[in-house]
C-alpha atoms as a PDB file:
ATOM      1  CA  UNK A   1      86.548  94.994 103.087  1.00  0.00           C
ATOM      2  CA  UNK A   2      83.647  92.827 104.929  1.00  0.00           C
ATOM      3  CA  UNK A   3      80.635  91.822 102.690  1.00  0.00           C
ATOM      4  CA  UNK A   4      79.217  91.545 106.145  1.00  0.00           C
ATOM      5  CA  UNK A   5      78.819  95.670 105.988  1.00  0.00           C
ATOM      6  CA  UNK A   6      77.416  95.202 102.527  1.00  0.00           C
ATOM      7  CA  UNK A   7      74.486  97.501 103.826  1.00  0.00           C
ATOM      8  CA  UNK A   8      73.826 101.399 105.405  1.00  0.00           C
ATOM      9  CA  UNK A   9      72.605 100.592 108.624  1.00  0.00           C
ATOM     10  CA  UNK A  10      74.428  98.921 111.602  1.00  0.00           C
ATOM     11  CA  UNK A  11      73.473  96.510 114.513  1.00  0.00           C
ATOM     12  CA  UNK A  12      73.312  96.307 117.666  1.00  0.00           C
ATOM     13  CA  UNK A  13      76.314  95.597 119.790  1.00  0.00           C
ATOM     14  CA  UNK A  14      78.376  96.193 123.254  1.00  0.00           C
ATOM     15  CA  UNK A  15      78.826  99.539 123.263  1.00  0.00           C
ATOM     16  CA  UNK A  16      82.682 100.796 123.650  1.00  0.00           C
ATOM     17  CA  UNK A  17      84.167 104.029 124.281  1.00  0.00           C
ATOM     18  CA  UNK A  18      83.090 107.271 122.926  1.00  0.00           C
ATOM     19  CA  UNK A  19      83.898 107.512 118.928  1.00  0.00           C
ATOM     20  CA  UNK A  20      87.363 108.460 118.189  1.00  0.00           C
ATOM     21  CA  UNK A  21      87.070 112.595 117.045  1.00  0.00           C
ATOM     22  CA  UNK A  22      89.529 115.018 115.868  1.00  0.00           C
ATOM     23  CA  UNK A  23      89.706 118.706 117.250  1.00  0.00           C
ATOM     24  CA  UNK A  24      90.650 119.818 113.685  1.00  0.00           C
ATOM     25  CA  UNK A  25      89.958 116.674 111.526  1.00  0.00           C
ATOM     26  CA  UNK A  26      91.941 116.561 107.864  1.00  0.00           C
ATOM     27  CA  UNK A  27      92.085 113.209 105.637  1.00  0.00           C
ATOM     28  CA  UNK A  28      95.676 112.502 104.192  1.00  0.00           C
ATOM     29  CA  UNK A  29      96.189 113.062 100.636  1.00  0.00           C
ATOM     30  CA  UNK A  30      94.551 109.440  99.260  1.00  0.00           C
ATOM     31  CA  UNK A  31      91.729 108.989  97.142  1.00  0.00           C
ATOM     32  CA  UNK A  32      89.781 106.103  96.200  1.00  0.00           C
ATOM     33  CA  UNK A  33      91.621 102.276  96.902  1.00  0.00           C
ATOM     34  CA  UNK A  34      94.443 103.807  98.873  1.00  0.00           C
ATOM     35  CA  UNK A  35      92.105 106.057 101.082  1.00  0.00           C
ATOM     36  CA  UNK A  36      90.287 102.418 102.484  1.00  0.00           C
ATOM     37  CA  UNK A  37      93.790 102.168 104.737  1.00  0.00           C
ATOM     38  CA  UNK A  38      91.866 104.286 107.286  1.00  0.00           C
ATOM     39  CA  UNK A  39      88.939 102.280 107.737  1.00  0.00           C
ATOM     40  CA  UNK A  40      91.328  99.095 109.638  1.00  0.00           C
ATOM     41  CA  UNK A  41      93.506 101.494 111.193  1.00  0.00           C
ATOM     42  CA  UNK A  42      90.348 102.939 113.171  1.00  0.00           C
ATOM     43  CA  UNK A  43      89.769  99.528 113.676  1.00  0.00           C
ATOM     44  CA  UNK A  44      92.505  98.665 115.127  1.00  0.00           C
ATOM     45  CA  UNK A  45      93.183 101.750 117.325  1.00  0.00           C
ATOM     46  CA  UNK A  46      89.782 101.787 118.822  1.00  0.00           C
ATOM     47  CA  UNK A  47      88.139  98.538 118.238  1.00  0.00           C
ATOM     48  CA  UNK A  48      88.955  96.202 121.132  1.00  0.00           C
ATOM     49  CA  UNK A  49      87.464  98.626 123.434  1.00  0.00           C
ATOM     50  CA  UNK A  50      84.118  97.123 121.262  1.00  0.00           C
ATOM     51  CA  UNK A  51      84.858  93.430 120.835  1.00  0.00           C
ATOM     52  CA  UNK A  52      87.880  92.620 123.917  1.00  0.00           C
ATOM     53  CA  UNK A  53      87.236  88.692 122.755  1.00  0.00           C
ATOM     54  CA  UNK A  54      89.133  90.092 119.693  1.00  0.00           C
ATOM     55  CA  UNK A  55      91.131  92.521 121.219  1.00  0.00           C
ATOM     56  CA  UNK A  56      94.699  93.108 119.037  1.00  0.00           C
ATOM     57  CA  UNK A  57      96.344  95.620 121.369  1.00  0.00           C
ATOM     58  CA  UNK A  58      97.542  97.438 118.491  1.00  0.00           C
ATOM     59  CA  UNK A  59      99.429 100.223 120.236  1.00  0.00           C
ATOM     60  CA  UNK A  60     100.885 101.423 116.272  1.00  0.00           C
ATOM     61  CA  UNK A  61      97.499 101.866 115.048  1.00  0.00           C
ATOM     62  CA  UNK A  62      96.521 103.840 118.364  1.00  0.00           C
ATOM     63  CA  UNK A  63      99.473 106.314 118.130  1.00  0.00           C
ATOM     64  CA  UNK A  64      99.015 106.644 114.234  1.00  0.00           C
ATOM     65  CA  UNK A  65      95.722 107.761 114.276  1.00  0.00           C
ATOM     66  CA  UNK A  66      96.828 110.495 116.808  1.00  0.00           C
ATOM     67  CA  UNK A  67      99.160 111.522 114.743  1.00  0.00           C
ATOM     68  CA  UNK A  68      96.803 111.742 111.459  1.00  0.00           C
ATOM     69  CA  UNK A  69      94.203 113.459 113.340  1.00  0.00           C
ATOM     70  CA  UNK A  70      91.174 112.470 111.479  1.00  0.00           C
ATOM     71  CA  UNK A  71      87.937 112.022 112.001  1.00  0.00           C
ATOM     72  CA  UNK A  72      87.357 108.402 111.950  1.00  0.00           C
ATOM     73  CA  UNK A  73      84.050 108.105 113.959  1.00  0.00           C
ATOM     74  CA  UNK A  74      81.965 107.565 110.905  1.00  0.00           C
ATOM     75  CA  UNK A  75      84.169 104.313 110.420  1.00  0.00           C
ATOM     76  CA  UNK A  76      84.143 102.781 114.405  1.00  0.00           C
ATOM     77  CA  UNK A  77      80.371 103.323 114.053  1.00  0.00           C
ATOM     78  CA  UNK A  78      80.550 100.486 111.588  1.00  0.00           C
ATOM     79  CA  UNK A  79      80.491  98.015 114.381  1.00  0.00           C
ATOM     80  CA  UNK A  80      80.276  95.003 111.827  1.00  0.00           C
ATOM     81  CA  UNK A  81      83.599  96.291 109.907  1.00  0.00           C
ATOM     82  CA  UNK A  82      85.599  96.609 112.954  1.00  0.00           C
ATOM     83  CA  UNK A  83      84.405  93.228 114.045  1.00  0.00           C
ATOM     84  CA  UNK A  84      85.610  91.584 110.579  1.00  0.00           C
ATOM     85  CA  UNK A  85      88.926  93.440 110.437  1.00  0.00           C
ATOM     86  CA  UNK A  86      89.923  91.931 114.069  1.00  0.00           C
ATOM     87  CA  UNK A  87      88.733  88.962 113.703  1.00  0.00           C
ATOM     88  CA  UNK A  88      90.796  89.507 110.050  1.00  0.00           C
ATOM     89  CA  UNK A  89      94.165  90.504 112.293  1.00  0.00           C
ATOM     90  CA  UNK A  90      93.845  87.668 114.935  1.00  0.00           C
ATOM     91  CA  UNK A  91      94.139  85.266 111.707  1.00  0.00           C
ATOM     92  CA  UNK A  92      96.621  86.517 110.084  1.00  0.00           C
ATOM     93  CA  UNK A  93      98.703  87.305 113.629  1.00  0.00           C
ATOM     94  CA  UNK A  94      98.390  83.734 114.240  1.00  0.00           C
ATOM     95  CA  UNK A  95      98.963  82.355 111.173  1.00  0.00           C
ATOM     96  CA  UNK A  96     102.484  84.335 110.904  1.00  0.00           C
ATOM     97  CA  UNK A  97     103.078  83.506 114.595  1.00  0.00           C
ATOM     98  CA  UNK A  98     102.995  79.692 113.604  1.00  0.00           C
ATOM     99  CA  UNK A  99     104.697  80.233 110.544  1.00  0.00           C
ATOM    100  CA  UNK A 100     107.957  82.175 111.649  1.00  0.00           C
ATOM    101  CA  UNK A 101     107.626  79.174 114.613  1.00  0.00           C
ATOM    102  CA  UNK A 102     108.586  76.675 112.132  1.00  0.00           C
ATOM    103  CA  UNK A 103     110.784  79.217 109.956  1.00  0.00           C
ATOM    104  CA  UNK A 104     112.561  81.535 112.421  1.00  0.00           C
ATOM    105  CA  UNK A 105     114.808  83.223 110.332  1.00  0.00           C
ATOM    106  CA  UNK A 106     111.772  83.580 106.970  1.00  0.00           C
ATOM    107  CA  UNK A 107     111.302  86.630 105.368  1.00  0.00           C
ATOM    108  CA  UNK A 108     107.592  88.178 105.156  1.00  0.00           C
ATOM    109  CA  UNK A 109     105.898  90.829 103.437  1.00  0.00           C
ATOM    110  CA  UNK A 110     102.529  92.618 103.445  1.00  0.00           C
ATOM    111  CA  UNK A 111     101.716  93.619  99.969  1.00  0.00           C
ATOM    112  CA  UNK A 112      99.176  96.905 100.243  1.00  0.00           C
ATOM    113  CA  UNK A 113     100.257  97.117 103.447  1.00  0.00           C
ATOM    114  CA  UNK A 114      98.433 100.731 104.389  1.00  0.00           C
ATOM    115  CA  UNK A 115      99.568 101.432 107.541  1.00  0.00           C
ATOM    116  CA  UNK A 116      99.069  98.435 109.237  1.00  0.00           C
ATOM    117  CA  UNK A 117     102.346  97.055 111.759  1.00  0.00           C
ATOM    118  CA  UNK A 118     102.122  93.412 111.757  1.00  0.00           C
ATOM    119  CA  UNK A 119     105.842  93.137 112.721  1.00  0.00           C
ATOM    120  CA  UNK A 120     105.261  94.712 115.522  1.00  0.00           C
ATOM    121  CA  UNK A 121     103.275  91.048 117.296  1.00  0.00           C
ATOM    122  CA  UNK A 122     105.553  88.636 114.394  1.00  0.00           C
ATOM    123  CA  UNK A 123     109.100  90.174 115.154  1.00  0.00           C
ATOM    124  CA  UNK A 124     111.441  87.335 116.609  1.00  0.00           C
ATOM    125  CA  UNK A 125     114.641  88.557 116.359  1.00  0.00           C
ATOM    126  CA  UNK A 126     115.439  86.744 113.621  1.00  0.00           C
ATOM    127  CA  UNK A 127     113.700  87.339 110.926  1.00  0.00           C
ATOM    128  CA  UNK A 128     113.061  90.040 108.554  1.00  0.00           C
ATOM    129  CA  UNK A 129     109.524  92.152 107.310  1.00  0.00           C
ATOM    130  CA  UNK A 130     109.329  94.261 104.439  1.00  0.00           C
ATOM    131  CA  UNK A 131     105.718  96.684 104.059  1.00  0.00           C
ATOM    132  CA  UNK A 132     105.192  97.455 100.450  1.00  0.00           C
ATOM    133  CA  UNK A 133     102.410  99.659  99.072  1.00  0.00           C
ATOM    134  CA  UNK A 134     102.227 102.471  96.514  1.00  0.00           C
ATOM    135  CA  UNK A 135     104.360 105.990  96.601  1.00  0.00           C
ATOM    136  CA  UNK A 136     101.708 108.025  98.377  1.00  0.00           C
ATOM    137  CA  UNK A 137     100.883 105.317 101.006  1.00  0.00           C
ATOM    138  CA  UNK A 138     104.604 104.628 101.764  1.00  0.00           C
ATOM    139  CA  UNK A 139     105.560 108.496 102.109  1.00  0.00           C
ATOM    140  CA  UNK A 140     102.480 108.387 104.603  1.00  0.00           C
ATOM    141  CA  UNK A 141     103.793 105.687 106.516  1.00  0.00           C
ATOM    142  CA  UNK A 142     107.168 106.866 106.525  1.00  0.00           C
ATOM    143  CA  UNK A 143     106.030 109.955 108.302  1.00  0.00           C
ATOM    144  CA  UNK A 144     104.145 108.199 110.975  1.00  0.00           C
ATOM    145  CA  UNK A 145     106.270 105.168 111.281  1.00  0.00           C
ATOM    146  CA  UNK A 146     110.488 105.673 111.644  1.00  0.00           C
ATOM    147  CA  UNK A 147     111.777 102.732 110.369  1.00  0.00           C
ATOM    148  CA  UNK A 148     113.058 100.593 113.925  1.00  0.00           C
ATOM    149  CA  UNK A 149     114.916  97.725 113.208  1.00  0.00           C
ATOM    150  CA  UNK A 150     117.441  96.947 110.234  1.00  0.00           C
ATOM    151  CA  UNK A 151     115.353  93.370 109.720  1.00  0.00           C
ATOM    152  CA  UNK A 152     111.982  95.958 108.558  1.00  0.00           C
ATOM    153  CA  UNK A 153     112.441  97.029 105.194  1.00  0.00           C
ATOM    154  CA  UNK A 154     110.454  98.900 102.832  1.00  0.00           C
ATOM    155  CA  UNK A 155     109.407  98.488  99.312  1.00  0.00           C
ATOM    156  CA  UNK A 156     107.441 101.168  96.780  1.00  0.00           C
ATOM    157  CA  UNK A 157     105.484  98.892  94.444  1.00  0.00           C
ATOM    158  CA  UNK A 158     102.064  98.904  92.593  1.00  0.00           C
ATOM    159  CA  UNK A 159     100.833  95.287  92.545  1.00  0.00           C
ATOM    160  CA  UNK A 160      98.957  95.972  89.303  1.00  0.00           C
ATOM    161  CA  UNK A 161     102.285  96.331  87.106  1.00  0.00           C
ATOM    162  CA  UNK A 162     103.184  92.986  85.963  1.00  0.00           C
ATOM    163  CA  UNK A 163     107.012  93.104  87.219  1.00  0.00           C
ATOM    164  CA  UNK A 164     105.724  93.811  90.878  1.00  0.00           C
ATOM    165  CA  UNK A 165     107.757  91.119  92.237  1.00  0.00           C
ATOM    166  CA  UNK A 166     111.347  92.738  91.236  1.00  0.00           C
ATOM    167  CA  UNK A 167     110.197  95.493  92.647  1.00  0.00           C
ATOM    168  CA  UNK A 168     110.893  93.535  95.963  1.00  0.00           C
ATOM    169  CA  UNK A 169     114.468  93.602  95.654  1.00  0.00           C
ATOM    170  CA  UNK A 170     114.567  90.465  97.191  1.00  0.00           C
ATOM    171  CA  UNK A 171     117.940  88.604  98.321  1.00  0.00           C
ATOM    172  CA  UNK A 172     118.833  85.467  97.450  1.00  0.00           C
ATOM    173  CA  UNK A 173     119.050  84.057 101.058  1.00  0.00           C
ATOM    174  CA  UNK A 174     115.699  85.559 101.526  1.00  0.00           C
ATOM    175  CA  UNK A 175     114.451  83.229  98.529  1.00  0.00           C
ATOM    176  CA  UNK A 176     116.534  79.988  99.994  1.00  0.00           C
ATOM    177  CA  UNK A 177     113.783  79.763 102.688  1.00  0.00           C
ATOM    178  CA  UNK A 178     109.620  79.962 102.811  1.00  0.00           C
ATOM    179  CA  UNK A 179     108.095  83.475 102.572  1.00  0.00           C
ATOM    180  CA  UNK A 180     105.233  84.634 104.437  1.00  0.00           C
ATOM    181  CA  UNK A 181     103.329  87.244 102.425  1.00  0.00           C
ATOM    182  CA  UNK A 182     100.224  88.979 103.527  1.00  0.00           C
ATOM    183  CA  UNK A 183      97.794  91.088 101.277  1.00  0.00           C
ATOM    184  CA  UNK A 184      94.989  91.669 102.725  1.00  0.00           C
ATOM    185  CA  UNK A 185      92.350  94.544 101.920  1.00  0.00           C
ATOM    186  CA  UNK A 186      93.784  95.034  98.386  1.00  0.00           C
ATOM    187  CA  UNK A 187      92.824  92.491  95.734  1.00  0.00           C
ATOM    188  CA  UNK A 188      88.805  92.340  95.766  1.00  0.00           C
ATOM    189  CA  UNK A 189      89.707  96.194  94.372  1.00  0.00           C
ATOM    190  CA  UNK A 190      91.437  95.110  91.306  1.00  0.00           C
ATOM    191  CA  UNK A 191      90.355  93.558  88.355  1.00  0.00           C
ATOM    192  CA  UNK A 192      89.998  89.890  87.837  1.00  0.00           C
ATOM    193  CA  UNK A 193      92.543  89.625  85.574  1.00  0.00           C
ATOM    194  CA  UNK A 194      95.336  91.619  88.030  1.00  0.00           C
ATOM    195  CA  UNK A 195      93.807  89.783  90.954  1.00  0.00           C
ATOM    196  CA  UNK A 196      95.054  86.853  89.077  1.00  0.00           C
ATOM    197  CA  UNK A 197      97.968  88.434  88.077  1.00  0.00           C
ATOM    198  CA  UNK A 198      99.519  88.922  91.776  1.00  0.00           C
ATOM    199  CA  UNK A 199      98.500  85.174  92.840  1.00  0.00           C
ATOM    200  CA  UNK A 200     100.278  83.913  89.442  1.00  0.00           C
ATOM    201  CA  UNK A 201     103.476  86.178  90.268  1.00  0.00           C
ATOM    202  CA  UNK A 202     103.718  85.258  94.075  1.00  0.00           C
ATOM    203  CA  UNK A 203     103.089  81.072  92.802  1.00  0.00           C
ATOM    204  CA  UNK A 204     105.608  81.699  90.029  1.00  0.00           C
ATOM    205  CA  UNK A 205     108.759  83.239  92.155  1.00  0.00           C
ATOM    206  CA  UNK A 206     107.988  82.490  95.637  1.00  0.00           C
ATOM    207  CA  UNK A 207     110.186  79.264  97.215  1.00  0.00           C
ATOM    208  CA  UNK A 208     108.500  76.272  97.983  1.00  0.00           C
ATOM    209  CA  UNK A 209     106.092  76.068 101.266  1.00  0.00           C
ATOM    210  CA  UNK A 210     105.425  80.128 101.042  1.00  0.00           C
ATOM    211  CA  UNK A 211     102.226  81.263 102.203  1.00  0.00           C
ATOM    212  CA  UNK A 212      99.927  83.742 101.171  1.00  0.00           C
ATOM    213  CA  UNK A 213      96.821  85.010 103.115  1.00  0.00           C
ATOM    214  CA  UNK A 214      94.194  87.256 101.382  1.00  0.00           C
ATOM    215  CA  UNK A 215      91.083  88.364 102.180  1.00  0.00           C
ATOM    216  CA  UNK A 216      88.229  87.256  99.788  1.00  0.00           C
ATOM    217  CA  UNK A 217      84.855  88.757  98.603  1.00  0.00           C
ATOM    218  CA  UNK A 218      81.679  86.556  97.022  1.00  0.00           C
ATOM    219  CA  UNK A 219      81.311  87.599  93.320  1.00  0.00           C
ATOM    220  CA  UNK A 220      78.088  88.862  94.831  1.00  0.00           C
ATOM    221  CA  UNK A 221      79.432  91.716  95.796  1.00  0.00           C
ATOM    222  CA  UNK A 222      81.371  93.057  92.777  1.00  0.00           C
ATOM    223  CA  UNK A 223      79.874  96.079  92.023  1.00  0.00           C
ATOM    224  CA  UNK A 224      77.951  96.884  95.604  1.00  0.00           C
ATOM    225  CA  UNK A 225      80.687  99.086  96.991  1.00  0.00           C
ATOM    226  CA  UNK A 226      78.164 101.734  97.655  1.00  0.00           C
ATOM    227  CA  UNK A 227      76.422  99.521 100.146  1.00  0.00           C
ATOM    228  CA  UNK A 228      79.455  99.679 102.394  1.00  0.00           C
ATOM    229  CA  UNK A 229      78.984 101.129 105.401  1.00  0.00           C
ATOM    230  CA  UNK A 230      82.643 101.890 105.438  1.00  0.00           C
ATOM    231  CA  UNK A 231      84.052 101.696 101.616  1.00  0.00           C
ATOM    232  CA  UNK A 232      81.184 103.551 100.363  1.00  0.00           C
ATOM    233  CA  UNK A 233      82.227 106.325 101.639  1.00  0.00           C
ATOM    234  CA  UNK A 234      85.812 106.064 100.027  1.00  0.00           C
ATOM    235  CA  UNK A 235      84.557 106.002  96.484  1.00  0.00           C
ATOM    236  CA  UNK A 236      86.379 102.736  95.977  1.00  0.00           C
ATOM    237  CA  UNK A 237      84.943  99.826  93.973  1.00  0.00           C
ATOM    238  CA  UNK A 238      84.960  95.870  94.397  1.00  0.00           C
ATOM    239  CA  UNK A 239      85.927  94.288  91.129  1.00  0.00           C
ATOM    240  CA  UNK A 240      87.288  90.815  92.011  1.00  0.00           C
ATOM    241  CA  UNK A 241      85.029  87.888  94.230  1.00  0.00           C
ATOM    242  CA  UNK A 242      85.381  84.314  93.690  1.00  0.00           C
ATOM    243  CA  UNK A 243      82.020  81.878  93.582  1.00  0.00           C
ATOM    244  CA  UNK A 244      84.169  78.667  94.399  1.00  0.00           C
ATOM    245  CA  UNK A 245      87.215  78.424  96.701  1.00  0.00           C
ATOM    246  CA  UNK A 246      89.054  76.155  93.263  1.00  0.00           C
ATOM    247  CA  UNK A 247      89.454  79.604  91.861  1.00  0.00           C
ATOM    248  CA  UNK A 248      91.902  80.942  94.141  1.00  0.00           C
ATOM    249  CA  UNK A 249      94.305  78.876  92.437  1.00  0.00           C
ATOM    250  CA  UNK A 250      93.328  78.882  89.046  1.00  0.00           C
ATOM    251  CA  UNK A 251      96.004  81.219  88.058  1.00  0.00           C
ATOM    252  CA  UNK A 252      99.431  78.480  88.845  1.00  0.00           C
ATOM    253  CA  UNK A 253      99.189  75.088  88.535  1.00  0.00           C
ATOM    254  CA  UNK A 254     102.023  75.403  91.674  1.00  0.00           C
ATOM    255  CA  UNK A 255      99.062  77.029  93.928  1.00  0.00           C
ATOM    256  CA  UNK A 256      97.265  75.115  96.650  1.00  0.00           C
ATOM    257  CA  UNK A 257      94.283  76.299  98.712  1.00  0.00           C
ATOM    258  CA  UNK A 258      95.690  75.187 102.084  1.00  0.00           C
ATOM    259  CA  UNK A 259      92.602  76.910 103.886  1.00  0.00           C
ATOM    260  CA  UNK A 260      89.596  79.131 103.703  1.00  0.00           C
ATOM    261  CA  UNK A 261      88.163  80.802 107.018  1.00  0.00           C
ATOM    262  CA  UNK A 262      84.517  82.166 106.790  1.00  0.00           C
ATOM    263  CA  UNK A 263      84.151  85.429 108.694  1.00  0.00           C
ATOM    264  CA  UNK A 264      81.011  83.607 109.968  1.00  0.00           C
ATOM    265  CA  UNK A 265      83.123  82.488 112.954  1.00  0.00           C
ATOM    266  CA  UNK A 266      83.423  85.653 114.728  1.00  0.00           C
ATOM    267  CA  UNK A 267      79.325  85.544 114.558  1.00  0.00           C
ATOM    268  CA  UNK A 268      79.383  82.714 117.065  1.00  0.00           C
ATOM    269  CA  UNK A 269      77.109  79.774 117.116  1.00  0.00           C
ATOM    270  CA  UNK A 270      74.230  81.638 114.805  1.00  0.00           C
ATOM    271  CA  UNK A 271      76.848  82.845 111.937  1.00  0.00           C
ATOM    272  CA  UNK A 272      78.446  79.390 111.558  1.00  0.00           C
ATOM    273  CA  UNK A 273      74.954  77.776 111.014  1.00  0.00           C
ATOM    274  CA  UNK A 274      74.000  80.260 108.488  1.00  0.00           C
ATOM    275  CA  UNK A 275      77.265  79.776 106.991  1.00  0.00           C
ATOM    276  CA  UNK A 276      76.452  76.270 106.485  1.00  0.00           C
ATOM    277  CA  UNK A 277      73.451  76.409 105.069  1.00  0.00           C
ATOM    278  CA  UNK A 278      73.956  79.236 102.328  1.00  0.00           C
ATOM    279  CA  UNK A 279      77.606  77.801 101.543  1.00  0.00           C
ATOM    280  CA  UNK A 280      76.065  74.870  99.034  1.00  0.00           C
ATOM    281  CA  UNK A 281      73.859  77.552  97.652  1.00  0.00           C
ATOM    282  CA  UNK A 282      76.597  80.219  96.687  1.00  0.00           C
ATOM    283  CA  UNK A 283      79.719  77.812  97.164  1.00  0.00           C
ATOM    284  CA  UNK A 284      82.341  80.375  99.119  1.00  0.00           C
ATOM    285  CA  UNK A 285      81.923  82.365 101.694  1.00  0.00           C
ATOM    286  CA  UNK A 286      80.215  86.230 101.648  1.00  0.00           C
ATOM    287  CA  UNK A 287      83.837  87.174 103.254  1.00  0.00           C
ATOM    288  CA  UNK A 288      86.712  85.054 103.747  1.00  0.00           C
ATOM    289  CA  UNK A 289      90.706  84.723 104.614  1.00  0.00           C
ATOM    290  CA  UNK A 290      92.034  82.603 102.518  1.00  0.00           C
ATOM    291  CA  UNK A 291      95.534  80.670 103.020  1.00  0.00           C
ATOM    292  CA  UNK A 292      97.459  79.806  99.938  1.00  0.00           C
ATOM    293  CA  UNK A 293     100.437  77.809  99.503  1.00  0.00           C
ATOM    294  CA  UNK A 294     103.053  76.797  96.940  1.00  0.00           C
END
């Protein structure tokens, strides 16, 4: 999540709606990594209300957080988070929108996927999504979300085992083209080396010209979950940050760093300054979405 939140207290912004409240709040069954999926679906339900310039009119999001009813007000009152995760969605919407553009009939896939419904703004008619994530977050999803359209498939994967990729089941005519894969919110909780791991495996099997956007953390904040406005209070860690963008494709000499957004440019004028003046100090950004390609 956001280094930007890397801290307890908040500031000031627009004010929105009234926090999002249950009647009878109760957390799904996650713990730890997979219990951070709340934090952008609260985000995404409620957030444009806060920051309309990013609006992402996720209507999913909205109905799936009825449906859970939880308690996600301590999470919209992280007004920096749920500025970073839209600004986060309006990249990688537009990204896929441009990509599927050029390759109409592509395959894509959102590795950690949560609950987050990015078919629902990249569906053409032609091509085909698969959401993959672990057992528990898929027999979540599958409860909230009826699968509605023979070209969205599902996958039950752990991106940590080394034969991940299998687990994808992907057809050969899927492989004849570019993929678009997504995994965002997942690897700055792994270790280094599995970090590494799922870069090497998507470099290593994906066609040529497939794209991969993650979301990246400064080594500074390995370590400084806590801090987290929102992930501290998921008991999830942040083991994997980069100090130089070259590192992102250390792992495959077949990877190429195509581009790296700072989250500095939903800060305006005043974060892109700052953003150039600590950048030659600590050489990446604090929080970045990163565009690979092979």
């Amino acid at each position: 999540m956001p280094l930007s939140s890397l801290r307890k207290t908040t500031s000031p912004v627009s004010q929105g709606p009234p926090l999002l409240t249950a009647e009878v709040p109760r957390r799904p069954p996650l713990h730890g990594v997979p219990s951070t999926l709340l934090i952008p679906l609260a985000a995404r339900a409620a957030g444009d209300a806060y920051f309309p310039h990013l609006a992402c009119d996720d209507a999913v999001a909205a109905r799936q957080l009825r449906s859970l009813n939880v308690d996600v007000s301590a999470y919209l009152a992280d007004r920096l988070t749920v500025l970073n995760i839209l600004w986060r969605t309006r990249r990688i919407r537009e990204a896929g929108q441009a990509f599927f553009a050029q390759h109409p009939q592509a395959w894509g896939i959102n590795l950690g996927c949560g609950l987050s419904d990015y078919f629902q703004w990249l569906d053409n008619g032609r091509n085909t999504w698969i959401d993959a994530d672990l057992p528990e977050v898929m027999a979540l999803r599958s409860g909230l979300n009826p699968p509605c359209s023979p070209r969205l498939r599902r996958a039950t994967l752990d991106i940590t085992h080394p034969q991940w990729w299998q687990a994808l089941h992907l057809p050969q005519h899927a492989l004849d083209q570019p993929l678009f894969v997504v995994c965002e919110g997942v690897l700055m909780y792994l270790q280094p080396s599995q970090a590494q791991q799922v870069l090497a495996q998507f470099a290593t099997h994906a066609p040529a010209r497939s794209r991969m956007l993650i979301d990246t953390l400064h080594q500074c904040a390995v370590g400084h979950a806590h801090w987290h406005s929102s992930v501290g209070r998921t008991g999830a860690e942040f083991h994997w940050g980069i100090r130089h963008p070259n590192e992102l494709c250390a792992s495959h000499p077949r990877l190429r760093l195509r581009q790296l957004h700072s989250v500095s440019e939903c800060y305006g004028w005043f974060g892109r300054g700052v953003d150039a003046l600590w950048n030659p100090w600590i050489g990446a950004p604090l929080y970045g979405l990163a565009e690979l390609v092979v």
